[in-house]
Protein backbone atom coordinates (compact mmCIF):
# COMPACT_ATOMS: atom_id res chain seq x y z
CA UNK A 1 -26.02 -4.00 20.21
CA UNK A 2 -24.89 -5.48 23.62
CA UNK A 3 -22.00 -7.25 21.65
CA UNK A 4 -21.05 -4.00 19.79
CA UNK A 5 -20.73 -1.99 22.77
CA UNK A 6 -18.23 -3.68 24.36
CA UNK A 7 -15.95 -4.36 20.73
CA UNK A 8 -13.87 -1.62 20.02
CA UNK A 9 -14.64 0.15 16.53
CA UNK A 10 -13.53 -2.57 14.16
CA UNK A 11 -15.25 -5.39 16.27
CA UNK A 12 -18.29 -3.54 16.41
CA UNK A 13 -18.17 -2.43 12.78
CA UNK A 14 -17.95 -6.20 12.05
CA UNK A 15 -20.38 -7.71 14.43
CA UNK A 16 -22.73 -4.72 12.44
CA UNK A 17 -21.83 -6.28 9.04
CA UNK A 18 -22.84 -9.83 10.32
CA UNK A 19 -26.08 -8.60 11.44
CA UNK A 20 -26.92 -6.48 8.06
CA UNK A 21 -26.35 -9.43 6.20
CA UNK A 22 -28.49 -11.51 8.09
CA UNK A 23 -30.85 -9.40 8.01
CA UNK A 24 -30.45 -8.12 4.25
CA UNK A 25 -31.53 -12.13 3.04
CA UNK A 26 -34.71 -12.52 4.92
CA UNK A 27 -37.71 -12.45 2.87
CA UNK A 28 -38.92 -9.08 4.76
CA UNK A 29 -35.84 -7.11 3.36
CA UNK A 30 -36.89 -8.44 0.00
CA UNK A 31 -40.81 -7.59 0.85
CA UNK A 32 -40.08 -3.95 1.90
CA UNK A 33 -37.35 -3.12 -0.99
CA UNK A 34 -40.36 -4.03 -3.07
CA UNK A 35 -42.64 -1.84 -1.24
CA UNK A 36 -40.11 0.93 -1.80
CA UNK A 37 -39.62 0.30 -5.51
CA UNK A 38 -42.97 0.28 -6.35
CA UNK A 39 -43.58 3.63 -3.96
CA UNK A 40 -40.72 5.19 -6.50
CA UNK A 41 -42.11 3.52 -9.56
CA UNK A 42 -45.81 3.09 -8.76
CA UNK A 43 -46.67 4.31 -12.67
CA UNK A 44 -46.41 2.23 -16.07
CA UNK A 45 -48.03 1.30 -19.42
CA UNK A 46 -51.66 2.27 -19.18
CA UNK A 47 -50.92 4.80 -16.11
CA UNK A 48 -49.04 7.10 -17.78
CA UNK A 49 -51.01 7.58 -20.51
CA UNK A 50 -54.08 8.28 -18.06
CA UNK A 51 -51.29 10.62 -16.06
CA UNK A 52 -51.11 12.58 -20.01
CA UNK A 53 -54.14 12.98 -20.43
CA UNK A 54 -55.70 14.23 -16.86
CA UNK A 55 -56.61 17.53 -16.71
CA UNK A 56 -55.63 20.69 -15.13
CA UNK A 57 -56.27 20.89 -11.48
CA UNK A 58 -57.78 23.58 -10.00
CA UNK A 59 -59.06 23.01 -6.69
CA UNK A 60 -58.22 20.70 -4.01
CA UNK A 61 -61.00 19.48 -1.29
CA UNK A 62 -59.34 18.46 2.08
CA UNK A 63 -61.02 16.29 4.72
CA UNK A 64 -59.75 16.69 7.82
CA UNK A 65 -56.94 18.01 9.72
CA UNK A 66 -54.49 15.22 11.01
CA UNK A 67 -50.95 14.62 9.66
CA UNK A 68 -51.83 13.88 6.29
CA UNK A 69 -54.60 16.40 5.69
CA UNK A 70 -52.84 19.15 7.05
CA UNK A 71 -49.50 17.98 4.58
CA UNK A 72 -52.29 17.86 1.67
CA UNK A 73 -53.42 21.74 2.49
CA UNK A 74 -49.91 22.95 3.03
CA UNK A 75 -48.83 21.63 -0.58
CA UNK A 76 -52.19 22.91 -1.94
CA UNK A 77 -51.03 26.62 -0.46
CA UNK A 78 -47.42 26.07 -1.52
CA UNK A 79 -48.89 25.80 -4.81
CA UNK A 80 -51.56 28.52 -5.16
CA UNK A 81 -54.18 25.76 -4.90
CA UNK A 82 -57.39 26.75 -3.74
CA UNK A 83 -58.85 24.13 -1.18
């Protein structure tokens, strides 16, 4: 950043490049565009057919109130979901 900010806009668009590819071959970018593949395709084979054949919900039980809890309620509500 300190060398960007004194590159005018191609400079500092290239020192930016340099840096993303650096960064974009360490074995953390590879660890964490794994974590988000398998967040966006979590389900396969023997999960989906579990996923066909759950039942209807109905009700949803929420423990606590913190970020996630209170996210869980809301989409419960948003959905007509008694909790």
């Amino acid at each position: 950043m300190q060398d960007a900010a004194t590159a005018d806009r191609a400079g500092a668009l290239e020192i930016e490049h340099k840096g993303f590819v650096k960064l974009a071959k360490t074995e953390v970018a590879a660890n964490l565009i794994q974590m988000f593949l398998n967040d966006k395709f979590p389900f396969s084979g023997a999960a989906k057919k579990q996923i066909a054949n759950a039942g209807e919900v109905n009700s949803a039980g929420v423990l606590g109130a913190g970020i996630m809890g209170g996210g869980i309620a809301y989409q419960s509500a948003l959905k007509g979901l008694p909790s």
